[in-house]
C-alpha atoms as a PDB file:
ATOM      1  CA  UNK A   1      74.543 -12.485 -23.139  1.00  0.00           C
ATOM      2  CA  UNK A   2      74.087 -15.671 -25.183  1.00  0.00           C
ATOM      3  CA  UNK A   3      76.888 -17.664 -24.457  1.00  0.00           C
ATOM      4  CA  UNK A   4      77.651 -18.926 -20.926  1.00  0.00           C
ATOM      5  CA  UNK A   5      81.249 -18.709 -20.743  1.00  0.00           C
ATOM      6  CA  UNK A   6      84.224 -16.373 -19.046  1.00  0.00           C
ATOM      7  CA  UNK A   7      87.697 -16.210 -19.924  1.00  0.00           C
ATOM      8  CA  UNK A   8      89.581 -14.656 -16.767  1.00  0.00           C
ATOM      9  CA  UNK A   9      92.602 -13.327 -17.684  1.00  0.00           C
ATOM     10  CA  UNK A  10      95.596 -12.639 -15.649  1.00  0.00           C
ATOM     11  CA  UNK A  11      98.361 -10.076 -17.118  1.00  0.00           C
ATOM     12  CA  UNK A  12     101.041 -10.091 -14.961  1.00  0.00           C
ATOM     13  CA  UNK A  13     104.023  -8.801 -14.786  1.00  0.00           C
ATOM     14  CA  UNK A  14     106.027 -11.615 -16.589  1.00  0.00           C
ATOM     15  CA  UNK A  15     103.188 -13.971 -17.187  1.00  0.00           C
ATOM     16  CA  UNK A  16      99.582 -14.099 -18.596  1.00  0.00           C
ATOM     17  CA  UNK A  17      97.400 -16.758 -16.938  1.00  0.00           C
ATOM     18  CA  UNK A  18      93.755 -17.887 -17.506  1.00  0.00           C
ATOM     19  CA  UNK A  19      90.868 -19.500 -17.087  1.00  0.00           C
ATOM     20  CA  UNK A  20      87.556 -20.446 -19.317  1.00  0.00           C
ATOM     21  CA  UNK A  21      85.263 -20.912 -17.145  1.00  0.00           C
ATOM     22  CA  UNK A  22      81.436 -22.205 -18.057  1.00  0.00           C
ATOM     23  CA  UNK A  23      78.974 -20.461 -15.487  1.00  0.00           C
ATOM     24  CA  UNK A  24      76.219 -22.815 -16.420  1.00  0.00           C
ATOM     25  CA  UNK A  25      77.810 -25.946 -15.026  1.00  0.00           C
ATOM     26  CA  UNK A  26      80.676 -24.826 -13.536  1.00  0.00           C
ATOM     27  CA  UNK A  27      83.112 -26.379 -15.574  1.00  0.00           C
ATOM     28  CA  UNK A  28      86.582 -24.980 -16.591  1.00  0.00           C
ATOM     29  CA  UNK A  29      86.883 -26.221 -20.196  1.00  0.00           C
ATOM     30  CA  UNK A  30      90.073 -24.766 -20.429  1.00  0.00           C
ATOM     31  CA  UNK A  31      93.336 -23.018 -18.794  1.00  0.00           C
ATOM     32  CA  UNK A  32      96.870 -22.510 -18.902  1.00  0.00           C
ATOM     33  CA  UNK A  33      99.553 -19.813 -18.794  1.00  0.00           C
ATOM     34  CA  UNK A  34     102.251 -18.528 -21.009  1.00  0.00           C
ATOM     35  CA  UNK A  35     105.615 -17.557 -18.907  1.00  0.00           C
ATOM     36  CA  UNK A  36     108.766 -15.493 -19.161  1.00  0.00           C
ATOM     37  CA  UNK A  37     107.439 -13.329 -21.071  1.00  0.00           C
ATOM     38  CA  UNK A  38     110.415 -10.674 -23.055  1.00  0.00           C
ATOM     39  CA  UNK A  39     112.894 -13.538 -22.505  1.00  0.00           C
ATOM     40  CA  UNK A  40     112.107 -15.896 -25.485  1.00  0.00           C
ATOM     41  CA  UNK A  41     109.736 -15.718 -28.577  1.00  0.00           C
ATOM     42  CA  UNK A  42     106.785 -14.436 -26.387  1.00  0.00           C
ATOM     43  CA  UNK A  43     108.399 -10.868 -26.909  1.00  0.00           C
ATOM     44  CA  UNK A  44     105.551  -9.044 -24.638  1.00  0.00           C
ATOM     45  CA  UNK A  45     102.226  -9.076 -23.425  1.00  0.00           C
ATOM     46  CA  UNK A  46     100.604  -8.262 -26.992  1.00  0.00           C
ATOM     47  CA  UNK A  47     102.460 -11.765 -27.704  1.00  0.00           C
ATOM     48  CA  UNK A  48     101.562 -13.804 -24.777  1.00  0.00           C
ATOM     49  CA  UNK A  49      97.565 -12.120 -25.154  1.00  0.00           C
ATOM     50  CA  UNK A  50      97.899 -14.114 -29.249  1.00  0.00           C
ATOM     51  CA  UNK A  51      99.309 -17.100 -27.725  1.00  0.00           C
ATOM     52  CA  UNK A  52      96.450 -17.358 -25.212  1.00  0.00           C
ATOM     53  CA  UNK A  53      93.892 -17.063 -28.331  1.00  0.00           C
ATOM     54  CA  UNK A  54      96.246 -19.571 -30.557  1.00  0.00           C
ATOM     55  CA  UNK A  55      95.909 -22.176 -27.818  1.00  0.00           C
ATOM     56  CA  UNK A  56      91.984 -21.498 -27.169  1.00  0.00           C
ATOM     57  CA  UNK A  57      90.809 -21.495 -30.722  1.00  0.00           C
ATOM     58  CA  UNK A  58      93.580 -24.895 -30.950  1.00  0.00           C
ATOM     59  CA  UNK A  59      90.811 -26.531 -28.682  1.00  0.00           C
ATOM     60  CA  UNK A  60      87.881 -25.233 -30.542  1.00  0.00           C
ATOM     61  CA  UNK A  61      87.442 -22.485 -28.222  1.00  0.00           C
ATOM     62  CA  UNK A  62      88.294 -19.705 -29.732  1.00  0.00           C
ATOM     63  CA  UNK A  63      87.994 -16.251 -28.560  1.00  0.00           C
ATOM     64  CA  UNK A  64      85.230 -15.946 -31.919  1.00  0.00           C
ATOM     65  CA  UNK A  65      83.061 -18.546 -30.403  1.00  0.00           C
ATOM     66  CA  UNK A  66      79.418 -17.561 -30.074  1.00  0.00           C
ATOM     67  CA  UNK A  67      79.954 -19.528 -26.537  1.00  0.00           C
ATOM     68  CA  UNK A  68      82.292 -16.365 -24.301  1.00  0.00           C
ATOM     69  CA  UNK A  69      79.941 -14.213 -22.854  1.00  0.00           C
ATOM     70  CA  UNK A  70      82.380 -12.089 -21.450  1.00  0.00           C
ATOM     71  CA  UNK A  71      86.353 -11.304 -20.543  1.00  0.00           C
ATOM     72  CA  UNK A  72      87.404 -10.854 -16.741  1.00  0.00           C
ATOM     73  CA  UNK A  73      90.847  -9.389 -16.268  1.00  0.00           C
ATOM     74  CA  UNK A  74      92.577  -8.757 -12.782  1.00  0.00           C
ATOM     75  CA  UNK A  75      94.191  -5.323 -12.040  1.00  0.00           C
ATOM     76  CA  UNK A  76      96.261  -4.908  -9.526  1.00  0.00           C
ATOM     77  CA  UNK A  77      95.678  -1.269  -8.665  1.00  0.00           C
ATOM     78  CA  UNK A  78      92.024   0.590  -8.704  1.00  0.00           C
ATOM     79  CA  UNK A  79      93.259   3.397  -6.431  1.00  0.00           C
ATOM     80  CA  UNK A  80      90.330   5.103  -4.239  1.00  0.00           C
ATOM     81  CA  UNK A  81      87.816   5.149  -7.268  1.00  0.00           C
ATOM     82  CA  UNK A  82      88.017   1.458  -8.139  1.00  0.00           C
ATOM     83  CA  UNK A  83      86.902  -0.539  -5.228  1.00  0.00           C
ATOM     84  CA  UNK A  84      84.263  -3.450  -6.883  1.00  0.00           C
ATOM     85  CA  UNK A  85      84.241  -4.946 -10.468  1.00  0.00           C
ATOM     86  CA  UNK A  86      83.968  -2.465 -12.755  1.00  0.00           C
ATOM     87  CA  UNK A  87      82.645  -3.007 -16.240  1.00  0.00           C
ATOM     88  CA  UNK A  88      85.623  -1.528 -18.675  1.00  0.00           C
ATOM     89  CA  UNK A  89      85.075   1.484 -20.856  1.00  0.00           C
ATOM     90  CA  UNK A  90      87.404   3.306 -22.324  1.00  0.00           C
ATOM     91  CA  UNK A  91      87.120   5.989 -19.715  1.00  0.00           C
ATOM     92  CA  UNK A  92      87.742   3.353 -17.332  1.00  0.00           C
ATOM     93  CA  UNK A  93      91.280   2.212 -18.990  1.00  0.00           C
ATOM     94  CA  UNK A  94      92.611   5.849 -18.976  1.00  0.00           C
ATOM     95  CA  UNK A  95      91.663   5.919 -15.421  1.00  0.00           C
ATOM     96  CA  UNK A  96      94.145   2.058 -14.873  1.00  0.00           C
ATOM     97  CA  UNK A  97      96.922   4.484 -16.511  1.00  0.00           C
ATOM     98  CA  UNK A  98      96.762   6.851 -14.590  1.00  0.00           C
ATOM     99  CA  UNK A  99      97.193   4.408 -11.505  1.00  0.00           C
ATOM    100  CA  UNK A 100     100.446   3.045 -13.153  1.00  0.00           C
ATOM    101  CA  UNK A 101     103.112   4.639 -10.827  1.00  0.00           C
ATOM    102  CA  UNK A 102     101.345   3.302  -7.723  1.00  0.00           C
ATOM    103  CA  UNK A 103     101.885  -0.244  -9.500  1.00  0.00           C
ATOM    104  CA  UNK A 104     104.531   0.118 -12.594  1.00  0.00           C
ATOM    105  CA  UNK A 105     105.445  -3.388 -12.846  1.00  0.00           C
ATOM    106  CA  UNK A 106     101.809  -5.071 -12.924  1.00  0.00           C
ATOM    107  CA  UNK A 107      98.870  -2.182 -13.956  1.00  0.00           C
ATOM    108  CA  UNK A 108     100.628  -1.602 -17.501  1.00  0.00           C
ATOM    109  CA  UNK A 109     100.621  -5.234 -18.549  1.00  0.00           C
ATOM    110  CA  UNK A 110      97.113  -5.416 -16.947  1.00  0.00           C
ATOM    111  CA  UNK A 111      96.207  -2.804 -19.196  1.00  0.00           C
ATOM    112  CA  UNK A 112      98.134  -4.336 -22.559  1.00  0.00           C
ATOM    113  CA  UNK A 113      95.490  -7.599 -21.713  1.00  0.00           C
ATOM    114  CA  UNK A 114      92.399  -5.326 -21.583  1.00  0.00           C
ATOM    115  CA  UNK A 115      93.372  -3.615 -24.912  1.00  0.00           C
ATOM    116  CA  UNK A 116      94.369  -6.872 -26.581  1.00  0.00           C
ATOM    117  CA  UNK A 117      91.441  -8.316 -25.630  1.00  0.00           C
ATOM    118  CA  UNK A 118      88.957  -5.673 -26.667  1.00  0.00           C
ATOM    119  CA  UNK A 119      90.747  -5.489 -29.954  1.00  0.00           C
ATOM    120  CA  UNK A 120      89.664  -9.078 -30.551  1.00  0.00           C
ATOM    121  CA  UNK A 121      86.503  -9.027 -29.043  1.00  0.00           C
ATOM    122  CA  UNK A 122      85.191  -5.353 -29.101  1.00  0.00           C
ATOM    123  CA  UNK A 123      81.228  -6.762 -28.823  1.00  0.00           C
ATOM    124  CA  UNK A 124      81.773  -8.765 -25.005  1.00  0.00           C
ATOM    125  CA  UNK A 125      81.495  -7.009 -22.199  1.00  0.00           C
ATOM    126  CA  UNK A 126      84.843  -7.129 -19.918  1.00  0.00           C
ATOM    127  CA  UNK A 127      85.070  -6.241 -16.469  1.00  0.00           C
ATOM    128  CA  UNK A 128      87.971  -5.077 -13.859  1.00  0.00           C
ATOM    129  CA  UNK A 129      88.862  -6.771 -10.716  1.00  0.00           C
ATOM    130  CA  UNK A 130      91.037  -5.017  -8.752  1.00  0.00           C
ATOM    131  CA  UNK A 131      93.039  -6.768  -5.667  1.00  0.00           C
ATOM    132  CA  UNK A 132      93.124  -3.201  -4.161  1.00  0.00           C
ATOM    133  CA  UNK A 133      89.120  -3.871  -3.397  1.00  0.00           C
ATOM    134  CA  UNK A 134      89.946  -6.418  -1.219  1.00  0.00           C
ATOM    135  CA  UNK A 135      91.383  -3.489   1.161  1.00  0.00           C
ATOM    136  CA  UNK A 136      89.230  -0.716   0.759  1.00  0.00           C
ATOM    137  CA  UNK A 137      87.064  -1.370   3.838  1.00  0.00           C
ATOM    138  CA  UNK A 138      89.551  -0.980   6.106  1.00  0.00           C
ATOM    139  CA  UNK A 139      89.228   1.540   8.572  1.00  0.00           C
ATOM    140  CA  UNK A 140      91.499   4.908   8.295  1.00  0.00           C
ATOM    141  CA  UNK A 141      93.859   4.069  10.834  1.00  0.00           C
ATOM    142  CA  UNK A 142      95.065   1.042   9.278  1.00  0.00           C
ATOM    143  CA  UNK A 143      94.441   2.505   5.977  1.00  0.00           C
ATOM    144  CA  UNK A 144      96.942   5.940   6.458  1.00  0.00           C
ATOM    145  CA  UNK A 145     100.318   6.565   7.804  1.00  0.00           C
ATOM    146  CA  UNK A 146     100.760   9.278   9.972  1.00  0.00           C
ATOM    147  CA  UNK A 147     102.354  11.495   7.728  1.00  0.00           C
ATOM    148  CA  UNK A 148     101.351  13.925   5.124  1.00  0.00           C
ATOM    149  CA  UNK A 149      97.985  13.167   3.668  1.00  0.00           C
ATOM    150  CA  UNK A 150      99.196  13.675   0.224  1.00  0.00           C
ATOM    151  CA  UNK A 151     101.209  10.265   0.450  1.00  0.00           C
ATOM    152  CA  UNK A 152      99.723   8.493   3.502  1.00  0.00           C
ATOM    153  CA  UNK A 153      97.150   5.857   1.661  1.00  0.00           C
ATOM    154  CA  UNK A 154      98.730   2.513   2.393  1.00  0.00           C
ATOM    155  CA  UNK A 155      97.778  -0.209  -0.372  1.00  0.00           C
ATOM    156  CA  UNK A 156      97.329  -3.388  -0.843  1.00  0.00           C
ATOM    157  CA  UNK A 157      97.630  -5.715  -3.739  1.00  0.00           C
ATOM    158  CA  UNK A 158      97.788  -9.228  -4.426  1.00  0.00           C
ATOM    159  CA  UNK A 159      94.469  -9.738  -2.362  1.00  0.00           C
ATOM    160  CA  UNK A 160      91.937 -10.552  -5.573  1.00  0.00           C
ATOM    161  CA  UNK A 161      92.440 -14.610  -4.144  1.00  0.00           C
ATOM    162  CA  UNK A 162      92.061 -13.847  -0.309  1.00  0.00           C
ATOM    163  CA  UNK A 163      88.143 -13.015  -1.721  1.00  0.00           C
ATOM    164  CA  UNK A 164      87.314 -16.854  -1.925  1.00  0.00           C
ATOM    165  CA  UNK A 165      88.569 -17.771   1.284  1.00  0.00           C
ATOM    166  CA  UNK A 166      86.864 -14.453   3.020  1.00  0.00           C
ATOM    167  CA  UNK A 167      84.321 -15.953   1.472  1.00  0.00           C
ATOM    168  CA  UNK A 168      83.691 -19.742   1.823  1.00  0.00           C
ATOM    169  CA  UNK A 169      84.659 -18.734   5.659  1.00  0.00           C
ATOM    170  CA  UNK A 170      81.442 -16.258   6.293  1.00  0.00           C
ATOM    171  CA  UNK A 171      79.176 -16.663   2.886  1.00  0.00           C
ATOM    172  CA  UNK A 172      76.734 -13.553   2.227  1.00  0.00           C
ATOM    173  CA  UNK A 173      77.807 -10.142   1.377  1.00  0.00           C
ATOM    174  CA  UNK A 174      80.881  -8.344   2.838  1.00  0.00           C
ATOM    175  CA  UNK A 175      80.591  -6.251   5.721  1.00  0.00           C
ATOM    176  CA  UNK A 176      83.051  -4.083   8.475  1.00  0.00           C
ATOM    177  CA  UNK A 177      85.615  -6.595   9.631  1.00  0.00           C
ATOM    178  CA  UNK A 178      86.154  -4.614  12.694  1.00  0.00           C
ATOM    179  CA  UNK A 179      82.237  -4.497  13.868  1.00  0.00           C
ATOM    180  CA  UNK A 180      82.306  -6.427  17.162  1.00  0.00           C
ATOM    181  CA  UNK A 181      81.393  -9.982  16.873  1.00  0.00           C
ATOM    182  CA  UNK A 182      81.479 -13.031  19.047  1.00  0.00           C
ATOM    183  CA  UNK A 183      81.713 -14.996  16.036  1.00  0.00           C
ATOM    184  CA  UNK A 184      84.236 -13.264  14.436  1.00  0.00           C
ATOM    185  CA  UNK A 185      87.274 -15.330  12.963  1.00  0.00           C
ATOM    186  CA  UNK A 186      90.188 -14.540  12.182  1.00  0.00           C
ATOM    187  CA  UNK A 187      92.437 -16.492   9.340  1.00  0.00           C
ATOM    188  CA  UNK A 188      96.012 -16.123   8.014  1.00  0.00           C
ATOM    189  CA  UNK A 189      95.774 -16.203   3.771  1.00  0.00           C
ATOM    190  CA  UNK A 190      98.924 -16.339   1.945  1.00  0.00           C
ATOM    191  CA  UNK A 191      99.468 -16.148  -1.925  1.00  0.00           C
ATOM    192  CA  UNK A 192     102.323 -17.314  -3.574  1.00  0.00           C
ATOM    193  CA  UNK A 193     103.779 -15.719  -6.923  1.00  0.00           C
ATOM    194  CA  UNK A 194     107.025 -14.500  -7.913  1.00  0.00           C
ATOM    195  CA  UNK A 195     107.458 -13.126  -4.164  1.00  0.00           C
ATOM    196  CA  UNK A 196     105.251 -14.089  -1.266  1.00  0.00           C
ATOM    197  CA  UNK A 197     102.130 -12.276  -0.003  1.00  0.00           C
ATOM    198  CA  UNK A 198     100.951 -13.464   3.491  1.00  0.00           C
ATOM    199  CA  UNK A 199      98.187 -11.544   4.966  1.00  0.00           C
ATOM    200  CA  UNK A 200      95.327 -11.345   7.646  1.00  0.00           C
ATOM    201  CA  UNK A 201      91.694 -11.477   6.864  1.00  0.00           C
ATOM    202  CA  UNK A 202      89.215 -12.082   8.806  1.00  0.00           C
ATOM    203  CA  UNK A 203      85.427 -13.895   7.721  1.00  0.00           C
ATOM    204  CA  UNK A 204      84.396 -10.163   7.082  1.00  0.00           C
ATOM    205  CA  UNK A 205      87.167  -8.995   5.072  1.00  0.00           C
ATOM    206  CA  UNK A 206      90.375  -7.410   4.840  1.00  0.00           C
ATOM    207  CA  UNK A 207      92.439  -6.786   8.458  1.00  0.00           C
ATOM    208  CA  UNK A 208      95.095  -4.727   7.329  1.00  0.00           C
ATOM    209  CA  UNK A 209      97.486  -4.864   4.401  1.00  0.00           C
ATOM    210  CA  UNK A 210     100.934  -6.552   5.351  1.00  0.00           C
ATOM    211  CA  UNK A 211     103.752  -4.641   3.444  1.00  0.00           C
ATOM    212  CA  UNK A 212     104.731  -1.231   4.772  1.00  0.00           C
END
C-alpha cells in the first residue's frame, strides 16, 4: 500500500456512516453520514454509497486519491465462519448473502456498500468486520439454547464498538473471558442506534450476548 489512509464505512440499515481515517498520524481528515435513506432523494444504499464519494472528493479526498490505502466496512453478521477481519473476495461476499436471513435488515445493505465500493475502487484492498466476532469466544453454554442444534446458536450483533473498550480496559491480544483471574473485570458497554444495545464484557472479551 502507498497511501496511508482508511475509509471505514458503515451500511446500515437506514444510514451509511464513515470515517477517513490517516494511520500515519492518526488523524480523521474526514467523516459524516448520510440518513433516512429510501425516504427522500437518497433513494437506497447505491445512493447514499455516491453521496459519501460526492462529499469526499468535495474536500479533495476523493475515493481516486492515490492517498486511501484501503476500504473497511462493518457487517453485522459473519455466522460461524467469519469470526476476525476478513479481507473481501468475491467468494467472501457470496458467503455475507448467504448470512442474510440471520440479519435481513442490516447484512444486505452491508453488502450493497462492499459492492459499491469495489465498483469504484476495484484495485484497494477492503476488509470485513463483523460485530458477530465480538461473540464468538464465548463458551457453548452461553453460546446455545437448549433446544435443537439445528437452531440453537444464539448471536450477537451490534458488538464491533464494545472491541475498543474490551480493549483500552486489558490492552494485548484477546483471550477466554471465563479463564479464572483475580484481575478479571467486569464492565457494562452499551451502544446506542436506532434501538439500544446494552451488554456485558469483560477486559477479556465478550460475556454473553444480551437479546434472547
Amino acid at each position: 500500500m502507498n497511501g496511508s489512509r482508511v475509509l471505514v464505512l458503515n451500511s446500515g440499515s437506514s444510514s451509511v456512516k464513515y470515517q477517513l481515517l490517516d494511520m500515519a498520524d492518526g488523524s480523521r481528515p474526514a467523516s459524516g453520514i448520510v440518513e433516512r435513506i429510501g425516504e427522500g432523494p437518497v433513494t437506497d444504499h447505491a445512493a447514499a454509497l455516491k453521496q459519501v464519494s460526492d462529499e469526499l472528493a468535495a474536500k479533495g479526498l476523493g475515493l481516486d486519491s492515490p492517498e486511501l490505502a484501503a476500504v473497511g466496512h462493518r457487517v453485522v453478521h459473519g455466522g460461524t465462519r467469519f469470526t476476525e477481519p476478513t479481507l473481501i473476495t468475491d467468494e467472501v461476499v457470496e458467503e455475507i448473502e448467504k448470512l442474510i436471513p440471520l440479519a435481513p435488515l442490516h447484512n444486505p445493505a452491508n453488502v450493497t456498500g462492499i459492492k459499491v465500493a469495489r465498483d469504484l475502487r476495484p484495485d484497494l484492498p477492503q476488509v470485513a468486520v463483523f460485530d458477530t466476532a465480538f461473540h464468538s469466544t464465548i463458551p457453548e453454554a452461553a453460546a446455545r439454547y437448549a433446544i435443537d442444534v439445528e437452531t440453537a446458536d444464539r448471536w450477537g450483533c451490534g458488538a464491533t464498538a464494545s472491541t475498543a473498550p474490551r480493549t483500552r480496559m486489558s490492552p494485548g491480544p484477546p483471550r477466554s473471558c471465563w479463564a479464572r483471574s483475580p484481575r478479571r473485570s467486569t464492565r457494562s458497554c452499551c451502544t446506542w442506534a436506532t434501538g439500544p444495545a446494552p451488554r456485558r464484557c469483560e477486559a477479556a472479551g465478550a460475556w454473553r450476548p444480551r437479546w434472547g
